[in-house]
N, C-alpha and C. Protein backbone atom coordinates (compact mmCIF):
# COMPACT_ATOMS: atom_id res chain seq x y z
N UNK A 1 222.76 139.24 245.86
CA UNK A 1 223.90 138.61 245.28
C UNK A 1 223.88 138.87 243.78
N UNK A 2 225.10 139.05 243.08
CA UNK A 2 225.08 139.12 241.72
C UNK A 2 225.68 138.60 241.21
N UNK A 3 226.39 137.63 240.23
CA UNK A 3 227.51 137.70 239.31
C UNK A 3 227.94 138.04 238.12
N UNK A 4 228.98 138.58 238.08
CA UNK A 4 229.63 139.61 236.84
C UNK A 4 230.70 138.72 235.88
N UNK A 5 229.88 139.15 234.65
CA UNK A 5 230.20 139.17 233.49
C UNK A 5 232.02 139.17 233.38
N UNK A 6 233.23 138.65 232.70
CA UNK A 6 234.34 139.30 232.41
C UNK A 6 234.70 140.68 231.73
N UNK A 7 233.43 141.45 231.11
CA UNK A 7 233.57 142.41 230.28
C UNK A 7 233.16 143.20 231.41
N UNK A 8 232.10 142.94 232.08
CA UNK A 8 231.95 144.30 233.22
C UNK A 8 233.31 144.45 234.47
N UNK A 9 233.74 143.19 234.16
CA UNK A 9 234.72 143.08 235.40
C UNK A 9 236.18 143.58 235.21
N UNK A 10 236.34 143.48 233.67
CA UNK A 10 237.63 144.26 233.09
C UNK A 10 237.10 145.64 232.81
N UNK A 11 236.28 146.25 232.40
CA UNK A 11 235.89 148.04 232.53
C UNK A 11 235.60 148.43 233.98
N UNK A 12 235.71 148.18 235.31
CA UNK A 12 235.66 148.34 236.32
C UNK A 12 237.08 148.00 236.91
N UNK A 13 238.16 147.26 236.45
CA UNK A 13 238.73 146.67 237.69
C UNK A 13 238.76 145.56 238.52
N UNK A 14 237.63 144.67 238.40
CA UNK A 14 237.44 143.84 239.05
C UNK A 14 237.91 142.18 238.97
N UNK A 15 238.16 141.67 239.72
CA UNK A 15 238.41 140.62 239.48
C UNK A 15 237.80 139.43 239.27
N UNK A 16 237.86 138.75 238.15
CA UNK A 16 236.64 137.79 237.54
C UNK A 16 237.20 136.14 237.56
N UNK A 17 236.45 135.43 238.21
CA UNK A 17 236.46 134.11 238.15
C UNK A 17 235.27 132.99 237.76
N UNK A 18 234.93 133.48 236.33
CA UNK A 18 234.41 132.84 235.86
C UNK A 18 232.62 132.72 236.63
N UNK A 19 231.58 132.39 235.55
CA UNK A 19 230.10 132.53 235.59
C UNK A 19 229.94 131.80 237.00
N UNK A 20 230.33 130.69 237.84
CA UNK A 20 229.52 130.14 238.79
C UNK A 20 229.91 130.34 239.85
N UNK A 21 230.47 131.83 240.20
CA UNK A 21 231.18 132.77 241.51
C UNK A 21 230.04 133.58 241.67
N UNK A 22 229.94 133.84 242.70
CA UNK A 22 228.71 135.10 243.30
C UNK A 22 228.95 135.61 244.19
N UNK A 23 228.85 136.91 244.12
CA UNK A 23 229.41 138.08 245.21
C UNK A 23 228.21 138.47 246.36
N UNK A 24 228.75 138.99 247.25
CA UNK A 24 227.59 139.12 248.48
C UNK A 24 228.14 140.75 248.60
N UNK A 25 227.45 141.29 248.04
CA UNK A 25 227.82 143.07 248.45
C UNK A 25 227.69 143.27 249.91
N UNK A 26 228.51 144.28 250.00
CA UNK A 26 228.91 144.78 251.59
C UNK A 26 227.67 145.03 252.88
N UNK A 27 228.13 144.39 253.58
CA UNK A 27 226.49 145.04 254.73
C UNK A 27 226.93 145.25 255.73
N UNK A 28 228.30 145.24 256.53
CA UNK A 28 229.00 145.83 257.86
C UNK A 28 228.32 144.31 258.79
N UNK A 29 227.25 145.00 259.85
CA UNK A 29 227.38 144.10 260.81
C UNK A 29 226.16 142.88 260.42
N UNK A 30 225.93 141.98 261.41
CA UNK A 30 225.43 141.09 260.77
C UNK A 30 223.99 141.49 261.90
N UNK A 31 222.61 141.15 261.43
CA UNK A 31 222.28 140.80 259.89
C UNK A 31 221.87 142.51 259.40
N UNK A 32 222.75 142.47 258.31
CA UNK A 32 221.72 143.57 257.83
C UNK A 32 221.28 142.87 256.07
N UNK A 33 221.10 144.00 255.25
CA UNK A 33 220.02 143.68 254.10
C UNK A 33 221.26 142.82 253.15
N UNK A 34 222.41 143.44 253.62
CA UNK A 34 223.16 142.71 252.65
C UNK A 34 224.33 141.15 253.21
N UNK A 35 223.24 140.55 254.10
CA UNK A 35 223.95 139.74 254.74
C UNK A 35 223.38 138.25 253.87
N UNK A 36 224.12 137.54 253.88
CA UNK A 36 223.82 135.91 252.91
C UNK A 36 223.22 135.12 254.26
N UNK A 37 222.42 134.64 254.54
CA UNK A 37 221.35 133.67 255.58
C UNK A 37 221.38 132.28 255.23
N UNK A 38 221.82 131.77 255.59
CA UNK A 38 221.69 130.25 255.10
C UNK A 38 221.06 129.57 256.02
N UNK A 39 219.35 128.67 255.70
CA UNK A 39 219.30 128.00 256.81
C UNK A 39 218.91 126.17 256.20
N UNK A 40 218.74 125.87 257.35
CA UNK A 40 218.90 124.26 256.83
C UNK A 40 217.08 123.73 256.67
N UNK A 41 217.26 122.91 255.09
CA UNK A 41 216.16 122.78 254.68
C UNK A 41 214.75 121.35 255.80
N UNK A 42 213.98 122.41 256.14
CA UNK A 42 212.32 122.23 256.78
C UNK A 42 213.28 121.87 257.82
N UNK A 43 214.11 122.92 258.75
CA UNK A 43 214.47 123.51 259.88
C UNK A 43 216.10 122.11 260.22
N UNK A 44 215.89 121.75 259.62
CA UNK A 44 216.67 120.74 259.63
C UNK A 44 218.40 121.48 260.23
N UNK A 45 219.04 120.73 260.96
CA UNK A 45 220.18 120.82 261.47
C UNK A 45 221.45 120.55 260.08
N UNK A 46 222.74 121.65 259.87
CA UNK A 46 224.09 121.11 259.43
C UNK A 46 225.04 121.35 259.88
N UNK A 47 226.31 121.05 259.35
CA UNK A 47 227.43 121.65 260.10
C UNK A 47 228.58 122.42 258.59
N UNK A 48 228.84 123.21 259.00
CA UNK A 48 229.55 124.37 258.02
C UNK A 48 230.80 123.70 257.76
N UNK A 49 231.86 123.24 256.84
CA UNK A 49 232.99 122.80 256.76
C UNK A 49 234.08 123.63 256.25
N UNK A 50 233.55 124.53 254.59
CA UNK A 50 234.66 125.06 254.30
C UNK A 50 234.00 125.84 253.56
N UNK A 51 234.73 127.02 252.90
CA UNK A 51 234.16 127.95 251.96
C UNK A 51 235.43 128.60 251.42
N UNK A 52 235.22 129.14 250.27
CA UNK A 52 236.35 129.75 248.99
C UNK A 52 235.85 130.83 249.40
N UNK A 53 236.65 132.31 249.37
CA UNK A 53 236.14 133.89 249.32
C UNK A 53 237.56 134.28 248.37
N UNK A 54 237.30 135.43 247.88
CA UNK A 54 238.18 136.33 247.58
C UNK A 54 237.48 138.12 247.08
N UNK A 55 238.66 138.64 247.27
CA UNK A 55 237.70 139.96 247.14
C UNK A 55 237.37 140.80 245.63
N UNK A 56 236.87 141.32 245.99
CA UNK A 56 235.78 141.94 244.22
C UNK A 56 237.11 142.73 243.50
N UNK A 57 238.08 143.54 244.26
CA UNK A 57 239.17 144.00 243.77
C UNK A 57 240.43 143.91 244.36
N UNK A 58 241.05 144.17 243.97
CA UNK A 58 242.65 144.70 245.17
C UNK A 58 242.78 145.80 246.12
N UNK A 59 242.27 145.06 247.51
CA UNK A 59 242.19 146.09 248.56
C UNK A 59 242.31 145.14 249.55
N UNK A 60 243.21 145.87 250.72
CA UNK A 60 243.86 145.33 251.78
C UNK A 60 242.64 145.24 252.91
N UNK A 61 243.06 144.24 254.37
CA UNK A 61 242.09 144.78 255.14
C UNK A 61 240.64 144.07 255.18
N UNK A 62 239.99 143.72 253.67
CA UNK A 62 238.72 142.59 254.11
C UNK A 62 238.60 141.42 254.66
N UNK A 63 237.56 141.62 255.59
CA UNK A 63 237.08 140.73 256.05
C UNK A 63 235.87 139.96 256.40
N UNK A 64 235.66 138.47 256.33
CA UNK A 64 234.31 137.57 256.39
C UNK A 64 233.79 137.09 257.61
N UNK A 65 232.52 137.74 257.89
CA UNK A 65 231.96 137.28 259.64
C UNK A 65 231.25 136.42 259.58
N UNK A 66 231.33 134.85 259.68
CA UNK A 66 230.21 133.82 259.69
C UNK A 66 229.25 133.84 261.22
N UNK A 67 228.30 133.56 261.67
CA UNK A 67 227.89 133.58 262.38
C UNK A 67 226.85 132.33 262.61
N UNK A 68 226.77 131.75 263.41
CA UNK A 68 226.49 130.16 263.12
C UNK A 68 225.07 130.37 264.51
N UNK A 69 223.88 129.91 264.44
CA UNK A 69 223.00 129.69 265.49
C UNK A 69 222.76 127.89 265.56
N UNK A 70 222.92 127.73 266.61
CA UNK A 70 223.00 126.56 266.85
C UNK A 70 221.63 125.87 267.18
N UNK A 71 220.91 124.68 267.38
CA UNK A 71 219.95 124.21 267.85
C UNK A 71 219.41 124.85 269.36
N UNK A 72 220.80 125.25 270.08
CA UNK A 72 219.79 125.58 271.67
C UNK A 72 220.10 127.30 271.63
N UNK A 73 219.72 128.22 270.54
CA UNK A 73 219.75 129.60 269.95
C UNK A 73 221.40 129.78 270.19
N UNK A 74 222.73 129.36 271.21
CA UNK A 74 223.96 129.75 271.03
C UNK A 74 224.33 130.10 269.95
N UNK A 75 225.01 130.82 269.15
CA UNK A 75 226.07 131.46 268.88
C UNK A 75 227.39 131.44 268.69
N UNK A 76 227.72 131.08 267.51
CA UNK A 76 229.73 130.90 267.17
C UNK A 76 230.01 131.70 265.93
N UNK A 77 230.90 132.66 266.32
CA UNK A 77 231.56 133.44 265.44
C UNK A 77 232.83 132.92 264.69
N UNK A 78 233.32 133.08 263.18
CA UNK A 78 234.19 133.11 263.06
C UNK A 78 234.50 133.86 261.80
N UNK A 79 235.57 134.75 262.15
CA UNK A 79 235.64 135.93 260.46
C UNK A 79 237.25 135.45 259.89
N UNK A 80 237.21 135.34 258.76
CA UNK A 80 238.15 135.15 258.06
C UNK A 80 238.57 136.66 257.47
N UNK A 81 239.83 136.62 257.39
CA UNK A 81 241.16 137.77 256.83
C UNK A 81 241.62 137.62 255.01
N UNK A 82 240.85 138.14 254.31
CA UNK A 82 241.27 137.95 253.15
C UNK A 82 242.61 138.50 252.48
N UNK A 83 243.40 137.91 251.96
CA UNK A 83 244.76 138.42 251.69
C UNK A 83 244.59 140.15 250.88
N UNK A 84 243.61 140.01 249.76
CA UNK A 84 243.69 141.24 248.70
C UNK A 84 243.94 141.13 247.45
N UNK A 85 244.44 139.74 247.08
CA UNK A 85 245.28 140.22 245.87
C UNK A 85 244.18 138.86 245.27
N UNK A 86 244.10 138.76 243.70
CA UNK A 86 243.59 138.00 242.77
C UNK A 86 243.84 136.64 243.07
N UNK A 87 242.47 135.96 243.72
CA UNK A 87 242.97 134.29 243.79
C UNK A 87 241.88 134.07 244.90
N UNK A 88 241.11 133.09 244.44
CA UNK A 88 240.03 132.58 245.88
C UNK A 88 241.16 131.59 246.47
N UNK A 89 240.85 132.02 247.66
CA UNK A 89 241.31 130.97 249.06
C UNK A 89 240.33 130.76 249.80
N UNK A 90 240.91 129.30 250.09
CA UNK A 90 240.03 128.51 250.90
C UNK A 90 239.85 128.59 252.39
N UNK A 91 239.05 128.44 253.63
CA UNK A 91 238.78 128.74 254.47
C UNK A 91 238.21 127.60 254.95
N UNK A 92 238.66 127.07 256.86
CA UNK A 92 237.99 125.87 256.99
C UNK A 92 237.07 126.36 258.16
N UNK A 93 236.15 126.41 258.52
CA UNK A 93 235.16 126.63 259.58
C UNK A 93 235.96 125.96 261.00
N UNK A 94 236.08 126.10 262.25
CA UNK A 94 236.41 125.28 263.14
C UNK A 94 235.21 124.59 264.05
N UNK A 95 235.74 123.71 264.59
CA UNK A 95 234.72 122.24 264.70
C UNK A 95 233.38 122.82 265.44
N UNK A 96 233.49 124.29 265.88
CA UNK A 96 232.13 124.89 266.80
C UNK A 96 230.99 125.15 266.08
N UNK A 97 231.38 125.11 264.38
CA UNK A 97 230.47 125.01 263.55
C UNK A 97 229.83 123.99 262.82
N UNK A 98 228.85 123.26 263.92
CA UNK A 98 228.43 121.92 264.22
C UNK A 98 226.98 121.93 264.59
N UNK A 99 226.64 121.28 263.94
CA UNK A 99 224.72 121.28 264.55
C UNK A 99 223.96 122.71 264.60
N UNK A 100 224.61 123.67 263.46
CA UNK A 100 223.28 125.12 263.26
C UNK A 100 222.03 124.80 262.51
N UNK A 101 221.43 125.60 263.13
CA UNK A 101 220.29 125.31 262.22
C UNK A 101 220.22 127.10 261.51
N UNK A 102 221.52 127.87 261.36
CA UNK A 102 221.46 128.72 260.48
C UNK A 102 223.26 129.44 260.65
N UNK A 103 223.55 129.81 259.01
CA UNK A 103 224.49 130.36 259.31
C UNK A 103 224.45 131.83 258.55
N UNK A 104 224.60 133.12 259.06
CA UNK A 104 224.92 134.02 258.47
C UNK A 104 226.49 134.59 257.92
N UNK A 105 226.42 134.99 256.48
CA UNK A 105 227.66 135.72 255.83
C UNK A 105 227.58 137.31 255.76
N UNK A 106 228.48 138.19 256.64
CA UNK A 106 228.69 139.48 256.35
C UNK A 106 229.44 140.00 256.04
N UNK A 107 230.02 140.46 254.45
CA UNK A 107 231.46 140.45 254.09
C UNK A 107 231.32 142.08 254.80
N UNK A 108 233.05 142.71 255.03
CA UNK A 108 233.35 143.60 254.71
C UNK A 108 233.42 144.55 253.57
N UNK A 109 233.32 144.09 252.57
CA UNK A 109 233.13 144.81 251.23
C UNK A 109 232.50 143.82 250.25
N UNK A 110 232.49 144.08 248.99
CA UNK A 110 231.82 143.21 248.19
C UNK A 110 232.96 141.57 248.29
N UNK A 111 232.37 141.07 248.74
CA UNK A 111 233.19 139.68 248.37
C UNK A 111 232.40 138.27 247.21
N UNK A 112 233.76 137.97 246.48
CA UNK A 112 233.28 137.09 246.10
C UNK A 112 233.42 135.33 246.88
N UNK A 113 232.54 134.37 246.62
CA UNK A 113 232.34 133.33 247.04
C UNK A 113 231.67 131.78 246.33
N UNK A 114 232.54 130.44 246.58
CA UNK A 114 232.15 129.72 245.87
C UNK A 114 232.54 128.44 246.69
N UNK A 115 231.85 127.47 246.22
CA UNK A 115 232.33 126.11 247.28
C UNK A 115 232.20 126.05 248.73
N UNK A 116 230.86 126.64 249.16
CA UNK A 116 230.29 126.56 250.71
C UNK A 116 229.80 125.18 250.58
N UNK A 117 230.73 124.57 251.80
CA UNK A 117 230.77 122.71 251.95
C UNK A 117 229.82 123.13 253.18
N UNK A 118 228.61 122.59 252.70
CA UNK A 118 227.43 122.04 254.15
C UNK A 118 227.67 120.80 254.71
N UNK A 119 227.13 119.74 255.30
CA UNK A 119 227.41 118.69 255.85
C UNK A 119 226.30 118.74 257.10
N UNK A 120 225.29 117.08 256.85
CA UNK A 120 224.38 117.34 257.65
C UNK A 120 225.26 116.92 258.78
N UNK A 121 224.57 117.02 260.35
CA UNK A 121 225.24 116.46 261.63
C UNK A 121 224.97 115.17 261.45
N UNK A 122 226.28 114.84 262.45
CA UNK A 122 226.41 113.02 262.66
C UNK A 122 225.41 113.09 263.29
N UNK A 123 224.76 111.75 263.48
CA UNK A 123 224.07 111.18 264.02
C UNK A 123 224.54 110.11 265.29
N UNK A 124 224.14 110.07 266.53
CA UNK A 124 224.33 108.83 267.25
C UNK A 124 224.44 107.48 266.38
N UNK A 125 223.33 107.02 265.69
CA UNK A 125 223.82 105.74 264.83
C UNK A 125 224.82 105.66 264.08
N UNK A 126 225.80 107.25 263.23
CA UNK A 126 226.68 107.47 262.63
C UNK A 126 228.03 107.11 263.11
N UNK A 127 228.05 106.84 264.28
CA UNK A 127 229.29 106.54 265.42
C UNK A 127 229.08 104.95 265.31
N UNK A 128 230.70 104.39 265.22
CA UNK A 128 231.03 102.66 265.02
C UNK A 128 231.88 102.79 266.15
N UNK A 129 231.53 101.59 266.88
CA UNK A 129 232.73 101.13 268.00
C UNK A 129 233.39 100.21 268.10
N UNK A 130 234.64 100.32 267.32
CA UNK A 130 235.50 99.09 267.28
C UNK A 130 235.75 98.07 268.47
């Protein structure tokens, strides 16, 4: 992961949103070297809610593969469609991304990213019965 400067990002082209954005360079399928791993701290269970992406320049076509492992090793995919043009948008995980105990990020090209909402799992005691 890196983040870029406004001066490297205007002599390149690129589009800059400020120091506390970080890009995940391209790695195709998941996992390879350039994939983001997120897992939950001393194995601990969360659930994925939302995340900001937008892309490093103006180019049509990218796209974000989350990949979620759940407590019993299952598996939930979901890739988001980035528009192209200058502007992070927001993205909401759907409800299958619940109780992982890891989630992988594999952009299609360099993407940038900010505001990954974790959320530990409810708990049985977390539930009230009116």
């Amino acid at each position: 992961m890196t983040s870029l400067d406004k001066t490297f990002a205007d002599n390149f082209n690129y589009f800059f949103h400020e120091t506390h954005t970080l890009t995940v360079p391209a790695g195709g399928s998941v996992p390879t070297a350039d994939t983001l791993l997120i897992q939950g701290q001393n194995g601990g269970l969360f659930s994925a809610q939302s995340i900001d992406l937008d892309t490093l320049f103006a180019a049509a076509g990218q796209i974000a593969t989350f990949t979620g492992v759940k407590a019993d090793n299952s598996t939930v995919t979901q890739t988001f469609s980035l528009d192209g043009g200058q502007g992070m948008q927001s993205f909401r995980f759907d409800t299958t991304f619940v109780g992982l105990k890891s989630l992988q990020f594999a952009p299609s090209m360099n993407e940038y990213f900010d505001n990954l909402v974790l959320t530990p799992p409810l708990l049985q005691s977390d539930y009230h019965l009116a």
